[in-house]
C-alpha atoms as a PDB file:
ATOM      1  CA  UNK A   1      -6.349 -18.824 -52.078  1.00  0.00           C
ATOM      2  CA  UNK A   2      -3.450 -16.937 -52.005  1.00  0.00           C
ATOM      3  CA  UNK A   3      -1.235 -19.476 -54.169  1.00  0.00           C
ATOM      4  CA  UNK A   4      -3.716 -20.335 -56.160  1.00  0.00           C
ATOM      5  CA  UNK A   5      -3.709 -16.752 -57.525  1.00  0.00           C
ATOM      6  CA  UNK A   6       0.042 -16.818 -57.502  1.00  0.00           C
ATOM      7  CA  UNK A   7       0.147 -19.754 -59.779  1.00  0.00           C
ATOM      8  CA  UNK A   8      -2.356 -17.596 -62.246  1.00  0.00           C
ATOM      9  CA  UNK A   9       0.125 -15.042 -62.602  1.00  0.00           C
ATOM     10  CA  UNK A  10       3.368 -16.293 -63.109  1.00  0.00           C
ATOM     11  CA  UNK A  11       2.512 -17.489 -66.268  1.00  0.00           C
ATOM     12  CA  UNK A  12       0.410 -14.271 -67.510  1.00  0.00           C
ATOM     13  CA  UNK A  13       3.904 -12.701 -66.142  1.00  0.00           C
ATOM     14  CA  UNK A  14       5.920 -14.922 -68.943  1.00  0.00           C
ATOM     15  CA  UNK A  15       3.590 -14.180 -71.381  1.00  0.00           C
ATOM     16  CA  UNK A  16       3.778 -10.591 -70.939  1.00  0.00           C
ATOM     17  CA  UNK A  17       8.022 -10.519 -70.802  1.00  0.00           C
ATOM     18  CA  UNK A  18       7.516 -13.037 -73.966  1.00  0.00           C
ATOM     19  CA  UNK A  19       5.482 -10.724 -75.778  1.00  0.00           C
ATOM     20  CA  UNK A  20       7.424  -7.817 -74.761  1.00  0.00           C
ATOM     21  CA  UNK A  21      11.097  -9.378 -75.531  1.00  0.00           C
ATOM     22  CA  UNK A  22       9.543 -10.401 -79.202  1.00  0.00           C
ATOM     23  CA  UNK A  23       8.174  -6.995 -79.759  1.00  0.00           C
ATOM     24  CA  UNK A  24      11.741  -5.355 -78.822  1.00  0.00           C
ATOM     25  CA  UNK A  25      12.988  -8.017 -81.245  1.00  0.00           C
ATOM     26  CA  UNK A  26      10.957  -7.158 -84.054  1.00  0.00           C
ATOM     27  CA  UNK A  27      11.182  -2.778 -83.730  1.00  0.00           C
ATOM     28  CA  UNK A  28      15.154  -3.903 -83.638  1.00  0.00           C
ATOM     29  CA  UNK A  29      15.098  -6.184 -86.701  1.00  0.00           C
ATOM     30  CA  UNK A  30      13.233  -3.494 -88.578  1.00  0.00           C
ATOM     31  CA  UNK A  31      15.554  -0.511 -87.304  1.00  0.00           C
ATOM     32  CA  UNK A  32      18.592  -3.013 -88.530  1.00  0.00           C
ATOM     33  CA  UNK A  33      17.000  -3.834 -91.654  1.00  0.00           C
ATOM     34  CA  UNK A  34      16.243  -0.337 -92.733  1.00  0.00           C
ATOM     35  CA  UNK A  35      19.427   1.088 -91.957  1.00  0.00           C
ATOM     36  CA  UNK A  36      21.420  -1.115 -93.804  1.00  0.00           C
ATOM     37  CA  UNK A  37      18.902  -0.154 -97.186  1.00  0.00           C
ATOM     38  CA  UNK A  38      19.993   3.357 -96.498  1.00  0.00           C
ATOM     39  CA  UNK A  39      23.399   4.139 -97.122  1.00  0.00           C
ATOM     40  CA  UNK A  40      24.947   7.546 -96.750  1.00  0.00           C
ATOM     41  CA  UNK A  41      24.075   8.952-100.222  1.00  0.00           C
ATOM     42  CA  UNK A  42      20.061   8.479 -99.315  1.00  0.00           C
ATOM     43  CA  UNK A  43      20.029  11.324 -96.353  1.00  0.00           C
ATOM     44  CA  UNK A  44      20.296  14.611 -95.943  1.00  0.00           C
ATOM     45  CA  UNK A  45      23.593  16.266 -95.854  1.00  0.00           C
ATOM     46  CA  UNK A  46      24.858  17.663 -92.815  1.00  0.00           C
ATOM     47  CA  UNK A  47      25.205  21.367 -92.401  1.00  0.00           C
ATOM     48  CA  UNK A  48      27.881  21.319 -89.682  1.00  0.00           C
ATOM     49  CA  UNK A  49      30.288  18.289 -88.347  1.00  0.00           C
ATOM     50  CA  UNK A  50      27.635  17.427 -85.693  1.00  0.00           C
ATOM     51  CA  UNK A  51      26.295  13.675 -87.142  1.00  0.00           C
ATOM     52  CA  UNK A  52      22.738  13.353 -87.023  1.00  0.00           C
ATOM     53  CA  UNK A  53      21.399   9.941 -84.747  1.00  0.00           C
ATOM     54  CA  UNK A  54      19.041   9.836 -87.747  1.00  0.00           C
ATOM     55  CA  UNK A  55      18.361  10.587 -91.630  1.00  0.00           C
ATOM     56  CA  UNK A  56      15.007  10.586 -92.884  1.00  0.00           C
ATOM     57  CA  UNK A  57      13.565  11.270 -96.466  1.00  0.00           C
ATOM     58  CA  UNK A  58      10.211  12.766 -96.350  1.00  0.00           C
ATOM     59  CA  UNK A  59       8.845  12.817 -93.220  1.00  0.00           C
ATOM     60  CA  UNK A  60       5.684  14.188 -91.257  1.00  0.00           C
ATOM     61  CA  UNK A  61       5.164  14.543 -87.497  1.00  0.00           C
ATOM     62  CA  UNK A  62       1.705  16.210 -85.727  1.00  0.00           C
ATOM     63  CA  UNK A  63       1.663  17.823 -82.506  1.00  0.00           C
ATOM     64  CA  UNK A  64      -1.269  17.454 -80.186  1.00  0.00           C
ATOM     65  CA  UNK A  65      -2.376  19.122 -77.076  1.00  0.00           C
ATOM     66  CA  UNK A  66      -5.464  18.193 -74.589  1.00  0.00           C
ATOM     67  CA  UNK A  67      -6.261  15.761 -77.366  1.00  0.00           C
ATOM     68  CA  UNK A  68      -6.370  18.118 -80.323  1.00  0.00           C
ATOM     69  CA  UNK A  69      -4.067  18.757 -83.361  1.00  0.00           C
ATOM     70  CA  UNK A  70      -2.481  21.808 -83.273  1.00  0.00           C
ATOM     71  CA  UNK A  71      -0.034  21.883 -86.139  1.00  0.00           C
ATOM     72  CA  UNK A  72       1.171  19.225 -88.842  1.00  0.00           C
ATOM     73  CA  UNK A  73       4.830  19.442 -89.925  1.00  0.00           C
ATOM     74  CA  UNK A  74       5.737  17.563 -93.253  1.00  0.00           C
ATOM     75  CA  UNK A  75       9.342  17.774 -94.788  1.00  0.00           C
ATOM     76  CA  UNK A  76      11.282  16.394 -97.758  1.00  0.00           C
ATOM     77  CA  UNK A  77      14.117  15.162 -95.234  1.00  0.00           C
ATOM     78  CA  UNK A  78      15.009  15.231 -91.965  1.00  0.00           C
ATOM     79  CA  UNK A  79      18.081  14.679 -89.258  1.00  0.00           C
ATOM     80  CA  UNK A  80      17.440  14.515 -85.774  1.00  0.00           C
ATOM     81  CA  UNK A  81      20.449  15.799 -83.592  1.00  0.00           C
ATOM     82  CA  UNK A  82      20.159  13.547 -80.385  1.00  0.00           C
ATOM     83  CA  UNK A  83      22.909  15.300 -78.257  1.00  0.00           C
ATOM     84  CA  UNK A  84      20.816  19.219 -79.296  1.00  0.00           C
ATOM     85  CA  UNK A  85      17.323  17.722 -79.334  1.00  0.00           C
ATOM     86  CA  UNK A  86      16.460  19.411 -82.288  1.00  0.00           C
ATOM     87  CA  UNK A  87      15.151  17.651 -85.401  1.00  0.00           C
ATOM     88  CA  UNK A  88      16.156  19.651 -88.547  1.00  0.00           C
ATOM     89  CA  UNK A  89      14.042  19.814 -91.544  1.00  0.00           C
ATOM     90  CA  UNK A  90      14.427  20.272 -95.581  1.00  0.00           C
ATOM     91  CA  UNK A  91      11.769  22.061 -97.463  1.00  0.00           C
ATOM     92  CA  UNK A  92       9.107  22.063 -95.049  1.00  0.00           C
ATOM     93  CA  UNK A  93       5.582  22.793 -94.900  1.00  0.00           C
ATOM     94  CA  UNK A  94       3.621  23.727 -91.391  1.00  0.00           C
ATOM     95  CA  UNK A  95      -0.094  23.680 -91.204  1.00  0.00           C
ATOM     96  CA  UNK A  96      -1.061  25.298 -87.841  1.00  0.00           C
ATOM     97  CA  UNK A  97      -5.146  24.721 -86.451  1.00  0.00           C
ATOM     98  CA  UNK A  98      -6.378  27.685 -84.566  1.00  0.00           C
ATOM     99  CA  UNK A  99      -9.457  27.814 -82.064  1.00  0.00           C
ATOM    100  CA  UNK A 100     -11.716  29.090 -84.617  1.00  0.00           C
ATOM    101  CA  UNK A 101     -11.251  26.116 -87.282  1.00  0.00           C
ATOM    102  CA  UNK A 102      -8.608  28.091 -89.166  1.00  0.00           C
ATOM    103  CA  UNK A 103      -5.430  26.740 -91.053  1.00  0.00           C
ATOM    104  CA  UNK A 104      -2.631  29.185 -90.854  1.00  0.00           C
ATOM    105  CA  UNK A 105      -0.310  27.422 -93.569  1.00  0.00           C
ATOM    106  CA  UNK A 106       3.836  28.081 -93.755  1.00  0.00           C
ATOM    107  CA  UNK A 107       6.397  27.056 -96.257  1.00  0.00           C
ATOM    108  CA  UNK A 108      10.063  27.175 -95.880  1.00  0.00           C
ATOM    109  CA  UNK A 109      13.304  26.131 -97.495  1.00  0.00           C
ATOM    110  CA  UNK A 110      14.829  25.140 -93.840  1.00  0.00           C
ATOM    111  CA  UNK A 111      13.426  24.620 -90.791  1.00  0.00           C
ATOM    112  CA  UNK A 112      14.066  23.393 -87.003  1.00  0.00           C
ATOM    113  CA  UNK A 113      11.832  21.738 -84.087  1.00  0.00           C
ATOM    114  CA  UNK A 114      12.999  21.953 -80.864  1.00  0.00           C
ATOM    115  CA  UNK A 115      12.109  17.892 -79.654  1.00  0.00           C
ATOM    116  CA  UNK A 116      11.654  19.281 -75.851  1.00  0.00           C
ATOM    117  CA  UNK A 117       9.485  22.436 -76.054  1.00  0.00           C
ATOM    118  CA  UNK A 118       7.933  22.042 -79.746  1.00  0.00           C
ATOM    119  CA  UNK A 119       9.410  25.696 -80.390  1.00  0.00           C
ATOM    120  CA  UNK A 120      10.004  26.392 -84.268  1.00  0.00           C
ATOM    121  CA  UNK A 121      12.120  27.887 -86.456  1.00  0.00           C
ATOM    122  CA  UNK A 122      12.079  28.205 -90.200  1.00  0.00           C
ATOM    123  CA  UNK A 123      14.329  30.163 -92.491  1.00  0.00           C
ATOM    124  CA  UNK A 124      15.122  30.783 -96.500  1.00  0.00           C
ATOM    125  CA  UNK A 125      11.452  32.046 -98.232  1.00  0.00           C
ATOM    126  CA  UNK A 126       9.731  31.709 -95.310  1.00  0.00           C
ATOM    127  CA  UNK A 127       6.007  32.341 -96.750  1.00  0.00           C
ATOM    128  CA  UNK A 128       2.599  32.075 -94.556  1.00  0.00           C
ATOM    129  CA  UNK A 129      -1.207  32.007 -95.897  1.00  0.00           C
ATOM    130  CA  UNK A 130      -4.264  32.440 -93.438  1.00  0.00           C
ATOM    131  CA  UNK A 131      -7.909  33.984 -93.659  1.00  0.00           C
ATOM    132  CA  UNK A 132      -7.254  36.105 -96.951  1.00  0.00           C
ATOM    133  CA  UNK A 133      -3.639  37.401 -96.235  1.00  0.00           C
ATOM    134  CA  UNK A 134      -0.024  36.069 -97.052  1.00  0.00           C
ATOM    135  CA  UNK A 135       2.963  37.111 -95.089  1.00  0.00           C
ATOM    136  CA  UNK A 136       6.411  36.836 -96.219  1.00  0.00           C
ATOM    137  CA  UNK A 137       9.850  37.121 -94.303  1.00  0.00           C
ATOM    138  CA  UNK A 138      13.770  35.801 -93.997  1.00  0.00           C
ATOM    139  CA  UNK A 139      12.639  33.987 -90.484  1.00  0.00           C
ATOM    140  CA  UNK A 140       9.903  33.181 -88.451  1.00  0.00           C
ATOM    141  CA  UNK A 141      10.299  31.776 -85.093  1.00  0.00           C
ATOM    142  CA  UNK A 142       7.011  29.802 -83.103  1.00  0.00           C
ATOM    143  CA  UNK A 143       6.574  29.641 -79.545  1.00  0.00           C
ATOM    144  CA  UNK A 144       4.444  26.813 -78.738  1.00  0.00           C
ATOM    145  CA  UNK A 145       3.887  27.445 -74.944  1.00  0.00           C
ATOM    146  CA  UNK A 146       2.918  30.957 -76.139  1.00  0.00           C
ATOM    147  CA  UNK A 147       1.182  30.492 -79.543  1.00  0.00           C
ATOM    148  CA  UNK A 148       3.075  33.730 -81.015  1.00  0.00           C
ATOM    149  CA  UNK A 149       5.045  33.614 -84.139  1.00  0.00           C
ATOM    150  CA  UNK A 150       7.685  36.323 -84.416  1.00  0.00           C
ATOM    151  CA  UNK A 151       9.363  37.913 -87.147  1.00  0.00           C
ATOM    152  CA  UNK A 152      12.747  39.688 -86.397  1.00  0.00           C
ATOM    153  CA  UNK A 153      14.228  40.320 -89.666  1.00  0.00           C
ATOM    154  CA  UNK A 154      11.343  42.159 -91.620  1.00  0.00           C
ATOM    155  CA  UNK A 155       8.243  41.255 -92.632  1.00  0.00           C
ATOM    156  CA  UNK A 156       5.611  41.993 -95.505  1.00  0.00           C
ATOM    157  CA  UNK A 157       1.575  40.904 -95.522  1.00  0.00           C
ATOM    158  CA  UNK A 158      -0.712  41.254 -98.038  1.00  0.00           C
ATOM    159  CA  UNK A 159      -4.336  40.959 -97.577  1.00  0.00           C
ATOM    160  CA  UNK A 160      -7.438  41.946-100.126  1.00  0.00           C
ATOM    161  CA  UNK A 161      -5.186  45.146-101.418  1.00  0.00           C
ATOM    162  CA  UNK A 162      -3.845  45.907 -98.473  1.00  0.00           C
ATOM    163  CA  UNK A 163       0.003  45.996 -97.555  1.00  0.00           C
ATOM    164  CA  UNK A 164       1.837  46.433 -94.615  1.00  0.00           C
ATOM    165  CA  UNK A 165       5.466  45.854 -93.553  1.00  0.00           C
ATOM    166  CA  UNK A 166       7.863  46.178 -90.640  1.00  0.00           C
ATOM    167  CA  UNK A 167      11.066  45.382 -89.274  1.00  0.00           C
ATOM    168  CA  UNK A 168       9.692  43.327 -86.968  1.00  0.00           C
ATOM    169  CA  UNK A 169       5.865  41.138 -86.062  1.00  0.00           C
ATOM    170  CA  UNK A 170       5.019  39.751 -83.356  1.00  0.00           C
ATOM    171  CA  UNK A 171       1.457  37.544 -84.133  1.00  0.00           C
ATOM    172  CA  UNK A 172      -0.550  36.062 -81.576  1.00  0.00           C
ATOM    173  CA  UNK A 173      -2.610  33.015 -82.402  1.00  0.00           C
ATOM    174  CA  UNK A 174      -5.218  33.137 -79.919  1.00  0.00           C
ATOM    175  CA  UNK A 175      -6.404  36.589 -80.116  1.00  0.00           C
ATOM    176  CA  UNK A 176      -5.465  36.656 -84.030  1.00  0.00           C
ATOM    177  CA  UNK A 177      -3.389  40.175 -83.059  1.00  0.00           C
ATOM    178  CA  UNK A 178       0.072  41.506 -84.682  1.00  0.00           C
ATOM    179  CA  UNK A 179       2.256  44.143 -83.100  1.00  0.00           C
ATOM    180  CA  UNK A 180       4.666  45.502 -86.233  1.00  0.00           C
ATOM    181  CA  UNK A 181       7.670  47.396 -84.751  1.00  0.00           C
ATOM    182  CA  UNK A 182      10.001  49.972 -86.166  1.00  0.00           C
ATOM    183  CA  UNK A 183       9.483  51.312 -89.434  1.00  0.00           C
ATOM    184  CA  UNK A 184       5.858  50.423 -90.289  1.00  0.00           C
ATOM    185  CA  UNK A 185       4.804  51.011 -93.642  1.00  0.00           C
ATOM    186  CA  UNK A 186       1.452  50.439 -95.206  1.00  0.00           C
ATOM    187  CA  UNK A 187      -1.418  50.809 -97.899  1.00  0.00           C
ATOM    188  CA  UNK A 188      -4.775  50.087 -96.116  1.00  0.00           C
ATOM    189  CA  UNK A 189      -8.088  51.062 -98.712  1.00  0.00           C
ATOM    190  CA  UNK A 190     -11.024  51.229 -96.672  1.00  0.00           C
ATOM    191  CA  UNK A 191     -13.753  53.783 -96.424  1.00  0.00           C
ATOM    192  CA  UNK A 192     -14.027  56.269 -93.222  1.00  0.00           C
ATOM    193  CA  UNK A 193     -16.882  58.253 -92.542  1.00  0.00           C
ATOM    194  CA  UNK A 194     -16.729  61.272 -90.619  1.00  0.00           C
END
């Protein structure tokens, strides 16, 4: 019984390393193909003399948790830095999906992913529309583990008349809360009884 089982295997074993060899095959043709389309005036240009493992126009990437989206990323190019781990965007666009069916929606001229942690960064015009508001500063840095975005370099929202701005926000997704910190200014209409 034994080696009649034996002899059912091997060959589903060959057909498995077949299909796997052909499939390794194929992903490599395709990787060889497309890189020799692309020459050097097709990517992105490198800020520093670090070389990028790879160059991609246009590009969009979604990260899941627990089997649910929790942001989309889409970008007019991208290089991803294998030895830093860091994939580093051009003119980028975040859509982040809160608990409560929300879209909290952020625009940047620059932007970076940490590959590892998911952690964000996004610089130059950094602009962000949610629920009726729009918030606008230099830099905005997301902690994924956390779900907090923070502002460090000042930091202006708008919502239905109101203004507000700070030198610094902290904003925390899950409670929909911002601490502002040092020099909080603001214009806030609403009626008080008392």
């Amino acid at each position: 019984m034994r080696s009649s089982r034996r002899r059912r295997i091997r060959p589903l074993k060959w057909i498995l390393t077949a299909v796997i060899v052909l499939s390794l095959s194929i992903v490599i043709a395709l990787f060889v193909r497309y890189q020799s389309r692309h020459d050097a005036a097709d990517t992105a240009p490198a800020e520093s003399s670090e070389e990028a493992t790879i160059s991609v126009d246009r590009v969009e990437h979604i990260a899941t948790r627990h089997g649910r989206v929790e942001w989309r990323l889409s970008a007019d190019a991208v290089r991803y830095l294998n030895a830093q781990k860091k994939a580093v965007f051009e003119e980028v666009a975040i859509t982040f999906f809160t608990r409560r069916d929300e879209e909290i929606r952020l625009v940047a001229r620059k932007g970076e992913l940490d590959t590892e942690t998911q952690d964000i960064r996004i610089s130059g015009d950094v602009r962000v529309t949610g629920s009726g508001y729009r918030l606008e500063t230099p830099e905005l840095r997301y902690d994924h583990n956390r779900k907090i975005f923070i502002a460090d370099e000042g930091v202006r929202v708008e919502s239905d008349g109101q203004r507000l701005s700070a030198d610094a926000m902290t904003f925390y997704m899950e409670n929909n809360k911002a601490d502002l910190r040092g020099n909080v200014e603001g214009v806030i209409r609403e009626s008080i009884d008392f």
